[in-house]
Protein backbone atom coordinates (compact mmCIF):
# COMPACT_ATOMS: atom_id res chain seq x y z
CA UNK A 1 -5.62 18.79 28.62
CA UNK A 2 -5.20 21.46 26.50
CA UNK A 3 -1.61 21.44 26.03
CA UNK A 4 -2.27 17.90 24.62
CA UNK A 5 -4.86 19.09 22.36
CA UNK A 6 -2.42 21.77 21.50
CA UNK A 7 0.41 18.98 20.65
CA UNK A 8 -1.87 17.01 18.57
CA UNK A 9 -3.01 19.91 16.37
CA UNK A 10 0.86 21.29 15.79
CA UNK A 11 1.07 17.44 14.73
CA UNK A 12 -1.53 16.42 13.09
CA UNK A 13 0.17 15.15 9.60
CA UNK A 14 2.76 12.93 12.19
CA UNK A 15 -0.39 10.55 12.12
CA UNK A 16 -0.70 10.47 8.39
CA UNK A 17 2.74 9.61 8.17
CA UNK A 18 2.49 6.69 10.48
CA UNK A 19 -0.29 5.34 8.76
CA UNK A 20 2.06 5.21 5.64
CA UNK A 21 5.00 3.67 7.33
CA UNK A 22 2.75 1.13 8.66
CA UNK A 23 0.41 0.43 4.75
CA UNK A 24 4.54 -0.07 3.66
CA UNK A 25 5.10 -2.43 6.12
CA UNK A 26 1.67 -4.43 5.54
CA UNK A 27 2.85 -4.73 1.86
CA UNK A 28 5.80 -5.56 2.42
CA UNK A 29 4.58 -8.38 4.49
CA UNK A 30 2.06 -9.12 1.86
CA UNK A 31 4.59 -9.32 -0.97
CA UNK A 32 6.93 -11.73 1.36
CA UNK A 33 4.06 -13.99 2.07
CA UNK A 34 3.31 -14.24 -1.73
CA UNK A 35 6.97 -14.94 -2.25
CA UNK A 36 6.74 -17.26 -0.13
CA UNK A 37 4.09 -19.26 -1.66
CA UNK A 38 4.40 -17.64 -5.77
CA UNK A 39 2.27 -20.60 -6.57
CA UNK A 40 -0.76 -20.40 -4.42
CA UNK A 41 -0.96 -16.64 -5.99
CA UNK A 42 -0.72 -17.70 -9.07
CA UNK A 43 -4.04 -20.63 -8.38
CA UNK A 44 -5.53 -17.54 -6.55
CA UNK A 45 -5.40 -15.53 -9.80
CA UNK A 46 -6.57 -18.47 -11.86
CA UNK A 47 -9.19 -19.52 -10.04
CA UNK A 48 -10.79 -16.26 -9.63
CA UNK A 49 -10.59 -15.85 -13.76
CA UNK A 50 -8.04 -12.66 -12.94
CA UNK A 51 -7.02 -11.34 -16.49
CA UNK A 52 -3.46 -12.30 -17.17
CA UNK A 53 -2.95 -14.48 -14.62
CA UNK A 54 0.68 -15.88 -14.91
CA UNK A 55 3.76 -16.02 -13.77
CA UNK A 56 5.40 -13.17 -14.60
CA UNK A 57 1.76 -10.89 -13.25
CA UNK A 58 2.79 -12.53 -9.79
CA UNK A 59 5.75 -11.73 -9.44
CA UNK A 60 5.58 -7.92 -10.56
CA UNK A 61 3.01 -7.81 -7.69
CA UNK A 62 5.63 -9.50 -5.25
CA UNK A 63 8.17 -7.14 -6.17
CA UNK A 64 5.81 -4.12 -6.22
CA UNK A 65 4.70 -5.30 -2.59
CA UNK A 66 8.11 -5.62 -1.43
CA UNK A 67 9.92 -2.57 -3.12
CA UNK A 68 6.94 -0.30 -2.97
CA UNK A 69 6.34 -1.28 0.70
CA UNK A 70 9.95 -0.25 1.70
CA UNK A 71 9.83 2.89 -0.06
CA UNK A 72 6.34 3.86 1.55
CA UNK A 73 7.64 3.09 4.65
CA UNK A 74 10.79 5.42 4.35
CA UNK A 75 8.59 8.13 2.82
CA UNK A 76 10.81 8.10 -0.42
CA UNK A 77 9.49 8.00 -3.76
CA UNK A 78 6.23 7.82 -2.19
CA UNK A 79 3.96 8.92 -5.24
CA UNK A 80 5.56 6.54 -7.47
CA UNK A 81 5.65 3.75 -4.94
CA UNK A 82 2.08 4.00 -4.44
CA UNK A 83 1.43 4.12 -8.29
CA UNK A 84 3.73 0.92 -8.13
CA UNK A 85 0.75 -0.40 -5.90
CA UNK A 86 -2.62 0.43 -7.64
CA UNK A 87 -2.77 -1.91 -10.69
CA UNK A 88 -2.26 -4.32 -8.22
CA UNK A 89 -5.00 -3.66 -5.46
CA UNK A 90 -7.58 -2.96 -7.95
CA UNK A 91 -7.17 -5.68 -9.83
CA UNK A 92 -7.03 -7.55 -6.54
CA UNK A 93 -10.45 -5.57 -5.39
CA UNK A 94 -12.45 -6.05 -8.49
CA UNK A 95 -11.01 -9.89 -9.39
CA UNK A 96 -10.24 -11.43 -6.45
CA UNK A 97 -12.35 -10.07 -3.27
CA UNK A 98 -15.39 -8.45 -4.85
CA UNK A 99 -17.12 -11.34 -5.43
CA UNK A 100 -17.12 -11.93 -1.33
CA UNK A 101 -19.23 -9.45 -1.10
CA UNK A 102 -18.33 -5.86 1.15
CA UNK A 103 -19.63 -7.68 4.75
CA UNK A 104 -19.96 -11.46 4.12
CA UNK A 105 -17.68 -13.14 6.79
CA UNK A 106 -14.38 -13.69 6.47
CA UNK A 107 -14.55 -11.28 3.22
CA UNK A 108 -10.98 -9.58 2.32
CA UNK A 109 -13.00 -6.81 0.50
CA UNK A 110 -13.12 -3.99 3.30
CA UNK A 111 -9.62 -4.83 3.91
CA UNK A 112 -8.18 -4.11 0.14
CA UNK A 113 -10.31 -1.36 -0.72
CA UNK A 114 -8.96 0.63 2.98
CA UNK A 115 -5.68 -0.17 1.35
CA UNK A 116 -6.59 0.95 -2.30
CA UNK A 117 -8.05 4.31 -0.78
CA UNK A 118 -4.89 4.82 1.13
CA UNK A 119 -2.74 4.40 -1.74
CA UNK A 120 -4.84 6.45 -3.65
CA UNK A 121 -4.19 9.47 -1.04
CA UNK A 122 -0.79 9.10 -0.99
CA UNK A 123 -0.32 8.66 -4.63
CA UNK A 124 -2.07 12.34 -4.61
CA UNK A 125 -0.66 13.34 -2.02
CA UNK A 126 2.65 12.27 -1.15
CA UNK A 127 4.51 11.98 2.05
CA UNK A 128 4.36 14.12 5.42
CA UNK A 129 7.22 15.83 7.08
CA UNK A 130 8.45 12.54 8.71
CA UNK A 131 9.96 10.87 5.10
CA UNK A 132 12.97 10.84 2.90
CA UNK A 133 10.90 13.11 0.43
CA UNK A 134 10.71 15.99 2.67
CA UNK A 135 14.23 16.10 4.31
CA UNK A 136 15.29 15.24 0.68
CA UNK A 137 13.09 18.36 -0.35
CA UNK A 138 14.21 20.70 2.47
CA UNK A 139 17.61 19.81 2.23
CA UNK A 140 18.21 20.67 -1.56
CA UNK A 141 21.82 22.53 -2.27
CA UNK A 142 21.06 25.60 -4.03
């Protein structure tokens, strides 16, 4: 038992990192089911009185989904990826889910804000050891 504590304590950022592989991969899954349906995003926007609801507002937040997902998931431009992402989930928190109220059934508020907290961690703090930043980092030619 306490080789296995020992293991998870030599570790411990290997977790962080696969929470951020798998936030990329829920926005990226995200973004492809809003490009999927660009127009029920768009009504979504509008009928929740979103500022600047249009067009071109949904698809810079499929793209940012989609691109920003990927890149979170490598671990590569992580910082800026997740940058990519805030506009987006707080708009998305204070427009579109807080009026569902934190614990009212079927609310999508818990859900965004764990998603605009974890973006906000990694935009402060960037990847782990297991990402394209670090071997990128480690690996620089002097």
């Amino acid at each position: 038992m306490e080789r296995w504590h020992d293991w998870l304590e030599t570790h411990r950022d290997w977790w962080i990192d696969m929470v951020r592989v798998y936030l990329g991969g829920v926005l990226v899954y995200k973004g492809l089911a809003f490009l999927a349906d660009t127009d029920a995003l768009i009504r979504l926007m509008e009928l929740n009185n979103a500022p600047y609801a249009s067009t071109l507002l949904a698809h810079y937040i499929v793209i940012a989904h989609i691109c920003g997902g990927v890149l979170l998931m490598v671990g590569l431009l992580t910082r800026f990826s997740a940058i990519l992402q805030l506009p987006v989930l707080v708009g998305a928190v204070l427009f579109i889910h807080a009026r569902e109220g934190f614990v009212s059934p079927g609310s999508n508020l818990p859900y965004a804000s764990m998603i605009l907290l974890l973006l906000l961690h990694f935009s402060l703090y960037g990847s782990g050891r297991i990402s394209a930043d670090f071997y990128i980092e480690t690996h620089k030619s002097v």
